[in-house]
N, C-alpha and C. Protein backbone atom coordinates (compact mmCIF):
# COMPACT_ATOMS: atom_id res chain seq x y z
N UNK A 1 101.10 117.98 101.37
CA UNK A 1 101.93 116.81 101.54
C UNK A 1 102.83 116.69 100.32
N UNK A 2 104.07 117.08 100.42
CA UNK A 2 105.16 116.42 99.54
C UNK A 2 104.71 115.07 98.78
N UNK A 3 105.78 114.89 98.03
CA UNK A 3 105.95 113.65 97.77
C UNK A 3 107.14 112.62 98.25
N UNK A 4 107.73 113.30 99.06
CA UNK A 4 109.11 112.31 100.18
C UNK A 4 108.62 112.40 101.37
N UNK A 5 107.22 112.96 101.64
CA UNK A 5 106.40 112.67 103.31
C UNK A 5 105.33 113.00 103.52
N UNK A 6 104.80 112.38 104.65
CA UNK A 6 103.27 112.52 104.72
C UNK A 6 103.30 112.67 105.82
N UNK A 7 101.61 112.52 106.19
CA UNK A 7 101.24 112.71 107.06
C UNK A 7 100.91 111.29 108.09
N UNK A 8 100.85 111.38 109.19
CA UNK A 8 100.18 109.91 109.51
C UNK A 8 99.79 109.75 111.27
N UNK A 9 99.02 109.19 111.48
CA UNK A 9 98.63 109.10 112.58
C UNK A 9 99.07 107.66 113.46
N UNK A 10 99.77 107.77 114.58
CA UNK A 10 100.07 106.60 115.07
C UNK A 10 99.50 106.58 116.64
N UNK A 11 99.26 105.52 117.32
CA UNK A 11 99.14 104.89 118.34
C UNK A 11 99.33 104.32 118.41
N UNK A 12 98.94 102.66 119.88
CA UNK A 12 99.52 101.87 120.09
C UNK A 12 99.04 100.51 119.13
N UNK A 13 99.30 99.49 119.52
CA UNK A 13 99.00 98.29 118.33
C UNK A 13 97.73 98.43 118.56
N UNK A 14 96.79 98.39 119.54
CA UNK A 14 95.12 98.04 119.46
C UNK A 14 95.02 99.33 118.91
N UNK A 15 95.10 100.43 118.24
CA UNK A 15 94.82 101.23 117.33
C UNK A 15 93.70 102.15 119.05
N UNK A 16 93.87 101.90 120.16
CA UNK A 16 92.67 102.01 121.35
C UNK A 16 94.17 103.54 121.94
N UNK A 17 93.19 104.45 122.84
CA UNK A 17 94.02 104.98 123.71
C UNK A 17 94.56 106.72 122.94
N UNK A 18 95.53 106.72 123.40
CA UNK A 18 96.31 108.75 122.87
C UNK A 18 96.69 107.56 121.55
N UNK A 19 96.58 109.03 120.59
CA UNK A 19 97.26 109.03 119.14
C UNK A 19 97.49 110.48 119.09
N UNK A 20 98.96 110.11 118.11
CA UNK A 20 99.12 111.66 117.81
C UNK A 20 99.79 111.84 116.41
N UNK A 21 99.12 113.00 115.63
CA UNK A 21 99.57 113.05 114.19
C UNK A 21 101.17 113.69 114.19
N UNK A 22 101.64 113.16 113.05
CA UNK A 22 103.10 113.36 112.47
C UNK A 22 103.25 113.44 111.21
N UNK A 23 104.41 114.33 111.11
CA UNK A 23 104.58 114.21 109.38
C UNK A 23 106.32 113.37 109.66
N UNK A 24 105.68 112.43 108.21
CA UNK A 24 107.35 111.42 108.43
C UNK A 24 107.58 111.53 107.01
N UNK A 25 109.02 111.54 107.22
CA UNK A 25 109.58 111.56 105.67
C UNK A 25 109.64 109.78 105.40
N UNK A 26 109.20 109.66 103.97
CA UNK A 26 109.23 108.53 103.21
C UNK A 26 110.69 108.01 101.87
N UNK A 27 111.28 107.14 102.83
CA UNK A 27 112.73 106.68 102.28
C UNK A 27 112.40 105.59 101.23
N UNK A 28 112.45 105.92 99.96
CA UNK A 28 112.51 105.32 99.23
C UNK A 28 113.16 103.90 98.99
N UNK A 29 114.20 104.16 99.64
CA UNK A 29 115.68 103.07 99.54
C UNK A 29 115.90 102.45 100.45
N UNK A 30 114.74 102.91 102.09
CA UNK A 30 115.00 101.91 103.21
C UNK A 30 113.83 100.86 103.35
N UNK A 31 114.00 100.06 103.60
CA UNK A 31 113.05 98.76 103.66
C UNK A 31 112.24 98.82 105.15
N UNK A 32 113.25 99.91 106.01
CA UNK A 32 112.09 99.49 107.52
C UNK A 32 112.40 101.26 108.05
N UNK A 33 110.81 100.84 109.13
CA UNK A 33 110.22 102.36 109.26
C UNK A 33 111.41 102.53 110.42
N UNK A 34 111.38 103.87 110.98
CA UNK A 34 112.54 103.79 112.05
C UNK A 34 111.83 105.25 112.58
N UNK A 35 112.28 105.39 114.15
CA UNK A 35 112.20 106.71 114.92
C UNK A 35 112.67 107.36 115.77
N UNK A 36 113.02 108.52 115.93
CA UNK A 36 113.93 109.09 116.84
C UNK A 36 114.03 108.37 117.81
N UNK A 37 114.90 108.20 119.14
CA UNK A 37 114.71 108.14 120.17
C UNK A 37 113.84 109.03 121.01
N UNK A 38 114.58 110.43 120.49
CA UNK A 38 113.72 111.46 121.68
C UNK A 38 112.38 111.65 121.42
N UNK A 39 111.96 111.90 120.00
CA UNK A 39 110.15 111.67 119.81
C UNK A 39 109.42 110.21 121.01
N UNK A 40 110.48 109.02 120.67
CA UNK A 40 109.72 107.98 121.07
C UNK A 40 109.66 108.43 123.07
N UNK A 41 110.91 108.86 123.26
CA UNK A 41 110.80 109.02 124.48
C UNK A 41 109.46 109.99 124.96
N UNK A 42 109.14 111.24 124.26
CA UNK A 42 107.76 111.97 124.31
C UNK A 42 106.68 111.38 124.18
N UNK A 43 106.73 110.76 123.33
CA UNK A 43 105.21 109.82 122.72
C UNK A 43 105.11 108.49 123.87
N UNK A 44 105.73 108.38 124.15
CA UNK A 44 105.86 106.74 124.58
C UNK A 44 105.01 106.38 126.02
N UNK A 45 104.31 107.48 126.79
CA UNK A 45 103.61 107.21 127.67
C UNK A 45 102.26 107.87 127.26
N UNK A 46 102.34 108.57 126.35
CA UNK A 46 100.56 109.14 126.05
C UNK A 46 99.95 108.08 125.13
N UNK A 47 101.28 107.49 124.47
CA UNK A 47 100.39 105.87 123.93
C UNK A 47 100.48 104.80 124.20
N UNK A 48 100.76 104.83 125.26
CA UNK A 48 101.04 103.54 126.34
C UNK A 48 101.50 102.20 125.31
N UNK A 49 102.84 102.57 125.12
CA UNK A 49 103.67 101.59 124.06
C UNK A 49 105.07 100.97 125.01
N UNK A 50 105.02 99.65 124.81
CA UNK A 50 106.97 99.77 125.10
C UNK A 50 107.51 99.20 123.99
N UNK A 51 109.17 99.62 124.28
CA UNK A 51 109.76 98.70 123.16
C UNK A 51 110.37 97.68 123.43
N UNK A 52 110.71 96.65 122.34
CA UNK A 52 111.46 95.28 122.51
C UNK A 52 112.29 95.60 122.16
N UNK A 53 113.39 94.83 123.03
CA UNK A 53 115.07 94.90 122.84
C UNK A 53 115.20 93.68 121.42
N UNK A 54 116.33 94.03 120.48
CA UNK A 54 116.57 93.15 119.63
C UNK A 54 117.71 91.97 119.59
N UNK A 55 118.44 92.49 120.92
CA UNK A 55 118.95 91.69 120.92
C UNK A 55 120.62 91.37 120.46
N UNK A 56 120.52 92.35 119.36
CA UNK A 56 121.24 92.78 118.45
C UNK A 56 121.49 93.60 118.10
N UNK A 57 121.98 94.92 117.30
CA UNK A 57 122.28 95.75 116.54
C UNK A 57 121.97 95.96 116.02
N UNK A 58 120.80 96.89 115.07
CA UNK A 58 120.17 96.90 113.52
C UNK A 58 120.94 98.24 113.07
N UNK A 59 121.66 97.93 111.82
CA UNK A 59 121.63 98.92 111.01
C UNK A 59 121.30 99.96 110.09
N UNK A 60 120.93 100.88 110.18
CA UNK A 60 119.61 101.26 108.73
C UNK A 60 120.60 102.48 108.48
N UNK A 61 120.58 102.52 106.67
CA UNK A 61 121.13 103.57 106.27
C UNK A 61 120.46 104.41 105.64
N UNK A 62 120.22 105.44 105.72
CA UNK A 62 119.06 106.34 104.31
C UNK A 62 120.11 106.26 103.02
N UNK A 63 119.30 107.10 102.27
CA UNK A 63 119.48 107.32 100.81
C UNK A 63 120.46 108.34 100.65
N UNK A 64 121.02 109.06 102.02
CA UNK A 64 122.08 109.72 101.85
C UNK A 64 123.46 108.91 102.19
N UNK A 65 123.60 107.98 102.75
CA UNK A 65 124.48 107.46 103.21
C UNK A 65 125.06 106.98 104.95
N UNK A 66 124.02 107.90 105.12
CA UNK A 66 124.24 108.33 106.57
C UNK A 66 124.03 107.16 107.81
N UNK A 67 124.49 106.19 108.52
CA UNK A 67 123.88 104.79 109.00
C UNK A 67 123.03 105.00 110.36
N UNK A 68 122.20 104.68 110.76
CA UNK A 68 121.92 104.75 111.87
C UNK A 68 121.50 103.60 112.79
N UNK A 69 121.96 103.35 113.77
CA UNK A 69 121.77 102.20 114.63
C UNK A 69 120.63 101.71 115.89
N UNK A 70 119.83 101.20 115.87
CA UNK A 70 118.76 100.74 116.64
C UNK A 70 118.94 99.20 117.65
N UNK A 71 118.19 99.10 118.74
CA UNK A 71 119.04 98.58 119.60
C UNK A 71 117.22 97.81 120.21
N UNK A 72 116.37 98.52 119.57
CA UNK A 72 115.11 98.42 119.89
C UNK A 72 114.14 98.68 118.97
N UNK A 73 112.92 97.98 119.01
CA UNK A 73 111.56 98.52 118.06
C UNK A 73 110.97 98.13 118.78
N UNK A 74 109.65 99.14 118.18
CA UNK A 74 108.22 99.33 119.07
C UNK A 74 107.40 99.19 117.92
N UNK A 75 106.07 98.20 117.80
CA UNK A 75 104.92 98.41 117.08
C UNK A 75 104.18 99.27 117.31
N UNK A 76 103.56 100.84 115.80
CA UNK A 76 102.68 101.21 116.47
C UNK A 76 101.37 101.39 114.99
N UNK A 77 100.30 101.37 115.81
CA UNK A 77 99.16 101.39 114.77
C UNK A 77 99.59 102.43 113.86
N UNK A 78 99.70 103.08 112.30
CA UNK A 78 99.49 103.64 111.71
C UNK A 78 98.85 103.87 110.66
N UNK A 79 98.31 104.73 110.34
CA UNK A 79 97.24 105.41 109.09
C UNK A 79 97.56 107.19 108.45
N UNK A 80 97.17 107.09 107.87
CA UNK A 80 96.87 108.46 107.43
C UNK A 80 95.82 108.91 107.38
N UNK A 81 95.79 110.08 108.21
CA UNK A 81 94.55 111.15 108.60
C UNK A 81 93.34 110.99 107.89
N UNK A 82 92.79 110.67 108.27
CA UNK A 82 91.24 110.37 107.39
C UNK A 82 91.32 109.22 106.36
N UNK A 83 92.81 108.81 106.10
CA UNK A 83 93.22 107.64 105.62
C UNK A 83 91.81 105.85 105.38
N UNK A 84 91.93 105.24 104.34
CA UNK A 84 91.31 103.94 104.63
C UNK A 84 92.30 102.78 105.29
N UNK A 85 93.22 103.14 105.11
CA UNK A 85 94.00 101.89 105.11
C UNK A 85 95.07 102.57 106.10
N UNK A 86 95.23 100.94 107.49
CA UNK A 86 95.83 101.16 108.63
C UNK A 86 96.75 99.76 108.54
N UNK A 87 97.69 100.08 109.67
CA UNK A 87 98.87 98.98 109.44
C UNK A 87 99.22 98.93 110.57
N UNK A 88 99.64 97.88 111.56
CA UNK A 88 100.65 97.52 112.99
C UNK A 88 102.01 97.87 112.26
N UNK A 89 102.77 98.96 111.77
CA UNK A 89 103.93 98.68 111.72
C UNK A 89 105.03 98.82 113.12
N UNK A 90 106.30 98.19 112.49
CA UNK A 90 107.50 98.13 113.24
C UNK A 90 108.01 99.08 113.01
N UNK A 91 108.58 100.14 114.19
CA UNK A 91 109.32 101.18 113.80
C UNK A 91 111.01 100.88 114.58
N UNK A 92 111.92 101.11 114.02
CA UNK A 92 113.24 101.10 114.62
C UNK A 92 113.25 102.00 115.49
N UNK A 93 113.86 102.18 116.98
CA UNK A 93 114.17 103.25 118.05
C UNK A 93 115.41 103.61 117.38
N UNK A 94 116.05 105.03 116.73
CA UNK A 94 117.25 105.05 116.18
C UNK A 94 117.78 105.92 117.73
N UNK A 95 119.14 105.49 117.98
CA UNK A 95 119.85 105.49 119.30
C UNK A 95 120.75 107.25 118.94
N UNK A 96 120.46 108.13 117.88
CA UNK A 96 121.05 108.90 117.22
C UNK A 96 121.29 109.97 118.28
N UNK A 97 122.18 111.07 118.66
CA UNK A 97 122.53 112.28 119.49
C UNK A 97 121.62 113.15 118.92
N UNK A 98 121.29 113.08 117.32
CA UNK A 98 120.40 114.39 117.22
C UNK A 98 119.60 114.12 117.13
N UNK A 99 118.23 115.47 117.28
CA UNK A 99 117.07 114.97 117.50
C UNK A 99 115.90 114.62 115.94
N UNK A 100 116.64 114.80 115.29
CA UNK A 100 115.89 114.42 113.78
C UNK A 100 116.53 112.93 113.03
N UNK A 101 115.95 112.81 112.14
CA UNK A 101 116.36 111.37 111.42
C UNK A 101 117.17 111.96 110.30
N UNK A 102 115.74 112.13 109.21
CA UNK A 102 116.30 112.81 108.01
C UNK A 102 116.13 114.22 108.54
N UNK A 103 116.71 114.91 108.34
CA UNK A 103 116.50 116.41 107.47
C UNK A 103 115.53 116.63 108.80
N UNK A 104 114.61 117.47 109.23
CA UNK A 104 113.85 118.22 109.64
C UNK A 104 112.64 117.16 110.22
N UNK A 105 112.85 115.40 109.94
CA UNK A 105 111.53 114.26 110.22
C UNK A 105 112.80 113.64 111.36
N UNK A 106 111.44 113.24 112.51
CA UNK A 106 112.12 112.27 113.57
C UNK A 106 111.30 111.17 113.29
N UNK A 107 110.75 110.56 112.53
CA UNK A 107 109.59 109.65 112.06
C UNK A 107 109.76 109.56 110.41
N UNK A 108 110.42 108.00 110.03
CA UNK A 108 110.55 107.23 108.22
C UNK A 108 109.90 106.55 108.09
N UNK A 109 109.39 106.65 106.72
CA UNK A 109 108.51 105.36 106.53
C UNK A 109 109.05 104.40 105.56
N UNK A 110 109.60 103.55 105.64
CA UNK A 110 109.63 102.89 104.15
C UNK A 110 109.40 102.99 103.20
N UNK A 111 109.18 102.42 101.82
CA UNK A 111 108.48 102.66 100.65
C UNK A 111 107.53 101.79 100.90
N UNK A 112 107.80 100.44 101.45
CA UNK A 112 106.63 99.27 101.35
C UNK A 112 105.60 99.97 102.42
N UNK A 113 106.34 100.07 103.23
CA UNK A 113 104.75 100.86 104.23
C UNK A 113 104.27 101.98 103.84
N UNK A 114 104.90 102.74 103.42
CA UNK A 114 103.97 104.09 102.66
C UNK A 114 103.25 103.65 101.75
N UNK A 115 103.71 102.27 100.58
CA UNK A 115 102.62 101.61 100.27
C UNK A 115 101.60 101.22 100.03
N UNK A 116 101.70 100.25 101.75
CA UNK A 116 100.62 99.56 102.59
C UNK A 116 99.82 100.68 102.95
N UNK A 117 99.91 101.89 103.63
CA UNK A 117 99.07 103.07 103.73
C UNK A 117 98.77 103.62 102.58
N UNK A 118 99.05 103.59 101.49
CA UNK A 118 98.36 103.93 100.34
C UNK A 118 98.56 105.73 100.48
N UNK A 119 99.62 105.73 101.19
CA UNK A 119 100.28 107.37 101.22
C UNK A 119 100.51 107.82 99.80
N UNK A 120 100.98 106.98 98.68
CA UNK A 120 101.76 107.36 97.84
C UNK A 120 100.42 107.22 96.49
N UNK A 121 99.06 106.90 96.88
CA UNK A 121 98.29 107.22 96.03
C UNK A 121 96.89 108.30 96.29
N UNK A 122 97.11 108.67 94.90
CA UNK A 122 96.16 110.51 95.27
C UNK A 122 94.87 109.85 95.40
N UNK A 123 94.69 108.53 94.94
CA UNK A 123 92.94 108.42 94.74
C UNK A 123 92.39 107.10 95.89
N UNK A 124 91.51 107.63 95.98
CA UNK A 124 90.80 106.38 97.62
C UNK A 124 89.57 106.26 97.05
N UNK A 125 89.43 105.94 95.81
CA UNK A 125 88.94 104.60 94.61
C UNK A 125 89.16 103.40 94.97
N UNK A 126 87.79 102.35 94.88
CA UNK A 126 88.64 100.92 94.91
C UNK A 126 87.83 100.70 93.32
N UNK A 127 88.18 99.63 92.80
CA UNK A 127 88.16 99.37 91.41
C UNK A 127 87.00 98.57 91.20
N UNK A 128 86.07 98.63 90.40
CA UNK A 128 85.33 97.81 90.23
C UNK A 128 85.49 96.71 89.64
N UNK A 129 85.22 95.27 90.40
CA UNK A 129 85.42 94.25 89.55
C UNK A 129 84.27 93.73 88.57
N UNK A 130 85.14 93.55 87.38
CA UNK A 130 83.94 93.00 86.14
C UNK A 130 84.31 91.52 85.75
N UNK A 131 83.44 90.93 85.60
CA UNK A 131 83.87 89.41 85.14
C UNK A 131 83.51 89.40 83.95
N UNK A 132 84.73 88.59 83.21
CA UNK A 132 84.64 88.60 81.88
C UNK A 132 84.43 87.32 81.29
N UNK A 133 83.10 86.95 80.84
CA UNK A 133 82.52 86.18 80.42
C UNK A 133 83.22 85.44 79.26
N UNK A 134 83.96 86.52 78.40
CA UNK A 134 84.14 85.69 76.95
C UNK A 134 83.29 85.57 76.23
N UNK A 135 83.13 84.85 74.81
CA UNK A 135 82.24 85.22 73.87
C UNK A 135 81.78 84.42 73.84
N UNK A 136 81.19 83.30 74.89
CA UNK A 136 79.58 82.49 75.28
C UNK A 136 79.77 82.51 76.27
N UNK A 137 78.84 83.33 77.28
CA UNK A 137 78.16 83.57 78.12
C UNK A 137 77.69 82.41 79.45
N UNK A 138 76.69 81.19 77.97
CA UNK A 138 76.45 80.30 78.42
C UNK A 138 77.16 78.85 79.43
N UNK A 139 78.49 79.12 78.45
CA UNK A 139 79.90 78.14 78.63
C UNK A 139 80.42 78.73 80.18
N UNK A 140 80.49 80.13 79.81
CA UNK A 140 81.31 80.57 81.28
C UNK A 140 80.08 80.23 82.50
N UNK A 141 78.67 80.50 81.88
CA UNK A 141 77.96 79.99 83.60
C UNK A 141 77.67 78.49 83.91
N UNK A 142 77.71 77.45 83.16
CA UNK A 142 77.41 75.68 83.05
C UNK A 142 79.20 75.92 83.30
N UNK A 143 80.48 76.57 83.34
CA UNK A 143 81.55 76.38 83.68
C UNK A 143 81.86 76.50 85.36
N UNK A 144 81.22 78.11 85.48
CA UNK A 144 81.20 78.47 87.18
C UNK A 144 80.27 77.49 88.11
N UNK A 145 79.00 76.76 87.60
CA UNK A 145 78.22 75.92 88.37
C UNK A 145 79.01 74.76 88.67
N UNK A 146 79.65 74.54 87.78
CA UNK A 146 80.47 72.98 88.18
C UNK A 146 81.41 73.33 88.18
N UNK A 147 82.29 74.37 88.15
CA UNK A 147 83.06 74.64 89.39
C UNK A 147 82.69 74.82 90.83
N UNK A 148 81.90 75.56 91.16
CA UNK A 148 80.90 75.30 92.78
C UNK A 148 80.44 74.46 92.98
N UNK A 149 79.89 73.83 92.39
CA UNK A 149 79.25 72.65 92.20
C UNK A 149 80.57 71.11 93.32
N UNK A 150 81.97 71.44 91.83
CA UNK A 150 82.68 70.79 92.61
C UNK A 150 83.46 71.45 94.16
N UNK A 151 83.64 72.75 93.71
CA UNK A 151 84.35 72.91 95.44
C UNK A 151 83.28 72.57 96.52
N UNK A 152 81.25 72.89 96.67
CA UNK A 152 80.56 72.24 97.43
C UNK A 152 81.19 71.09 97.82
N UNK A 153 81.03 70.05 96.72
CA UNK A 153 81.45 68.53 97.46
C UNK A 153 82.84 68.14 97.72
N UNK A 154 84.01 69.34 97.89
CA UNK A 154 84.76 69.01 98.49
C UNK A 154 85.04 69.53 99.86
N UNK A 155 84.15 70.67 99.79
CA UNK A 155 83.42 71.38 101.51
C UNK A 155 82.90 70.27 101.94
N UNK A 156 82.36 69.20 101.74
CA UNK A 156 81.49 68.27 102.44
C UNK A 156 82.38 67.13 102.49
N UNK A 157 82.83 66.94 101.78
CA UNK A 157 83.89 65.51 101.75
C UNK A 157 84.86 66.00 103.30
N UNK A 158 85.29 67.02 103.59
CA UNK A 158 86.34 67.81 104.08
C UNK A 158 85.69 68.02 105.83
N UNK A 159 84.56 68.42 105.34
CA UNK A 159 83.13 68.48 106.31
C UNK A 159 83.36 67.05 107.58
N UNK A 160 83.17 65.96 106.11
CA UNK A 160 82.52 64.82 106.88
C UNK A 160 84.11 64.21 107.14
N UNK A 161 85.14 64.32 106.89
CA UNK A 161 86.65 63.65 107.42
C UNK A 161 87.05 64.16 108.81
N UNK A 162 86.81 65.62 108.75
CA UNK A 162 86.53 66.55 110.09
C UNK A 162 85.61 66.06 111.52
N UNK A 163 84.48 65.71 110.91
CA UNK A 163 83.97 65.03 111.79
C UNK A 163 83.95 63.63 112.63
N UNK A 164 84.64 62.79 111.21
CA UNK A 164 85.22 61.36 111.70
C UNK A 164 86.11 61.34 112.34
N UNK A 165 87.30 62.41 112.05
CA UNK A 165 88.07 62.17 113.38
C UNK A 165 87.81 62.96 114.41
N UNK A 166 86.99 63.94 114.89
CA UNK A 166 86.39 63.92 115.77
C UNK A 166 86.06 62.97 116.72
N UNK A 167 85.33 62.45 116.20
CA UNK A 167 84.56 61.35 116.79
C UNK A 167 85.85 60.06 117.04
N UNK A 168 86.42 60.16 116.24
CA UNK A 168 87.28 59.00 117.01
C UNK A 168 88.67 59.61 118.09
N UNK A 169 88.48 61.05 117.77
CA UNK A 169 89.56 61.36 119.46
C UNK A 169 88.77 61.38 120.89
N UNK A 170 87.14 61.24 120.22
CA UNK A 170 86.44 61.57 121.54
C UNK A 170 86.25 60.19 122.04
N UNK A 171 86.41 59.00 120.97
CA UNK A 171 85.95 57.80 121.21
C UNK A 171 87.75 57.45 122.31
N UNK A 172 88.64 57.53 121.97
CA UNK A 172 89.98 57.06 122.13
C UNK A 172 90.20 57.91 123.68
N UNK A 173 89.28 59.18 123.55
CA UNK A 173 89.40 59.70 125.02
C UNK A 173 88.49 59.32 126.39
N UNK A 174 87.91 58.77 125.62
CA UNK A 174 86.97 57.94 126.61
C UNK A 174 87.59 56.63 127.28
């Protein structure tokens, strides 16, 4: 896997049904994912997807300059292959004559969604959290008790207001 594309697996929004892997180039400079027409036209009944009309016109330009116009998007589940982290993204239908986007990919990802898939990091580490006490120990735990202490009795204050009006839409519906 490069570092301007990956790999990724998409299907439909319930992540349920055909999926099929792709390599998509990752646009640094575009803010939304986008996809061929003719891929979507192939894919588009083995993952039982449709698309929404926008209504409008969307413009998207890559990082070369080049604009391309969408007329439609389709949500579809994506991840990366053995990936932890999955996303409903929005992909643009690009309305283009040829059959690629960028270069040699009919399938972009954003930067924010390559991101959100955690495409753009080598390690599938999560971090351990440490709490840092400070230099009395004692202060930070007589601090955290009455802090819980107080959010408890505002769970219950919150609790019991919840329930009063309850009781008075059931009383007023009677």
């Amino acid at each position: 896997m490069g570092s301007n594309d990956a790999e990724i697996t998409v299907s439909n929004y319930t992540g349920q049904g055909g999926h099929i892997t792709l390599r998509a180039a990752i646009e640094e400079t575009l803010g939304d994912n986008a996809i061929s027409g003719s891929l979507f036209s192939r894919i588009r009944g083995m993952l039982e997807v449709t698309p929404r009309d926008l209504n409008v016109t969307k413009t998207l330009a890559s990082s070369n300059g080049i604009p391309y116009t969408a007329r439609r998007k389709v949500c579809l589940f994506t991840k990366a292959p053995g990936g932890w982290r999955s996303e409903n993204l929005d992909f643009y239908i690009i309305e283009a004559q040829e059959k690629n986007i960028i270069g040699r990919y009919d399938i972009v990802l954003g930067k924010a969604s390559a991101d959100k898939l955690c495409l753009n990091d080598t390690s599938k580490h999560v971090a351990p959290t440490y709490l840092d006490k400070g230099n009395d120990p004692k202060k930070f735990d007589k601090e955290s008790e009455e802090k819980g202490k107080a959010g408890r009795e505002k769970a219950l204050q919150a609790e019991a207001e919840s329930e009063r009006i309850k009781k008075e839409r059931n009383a007023n519906q009677k």
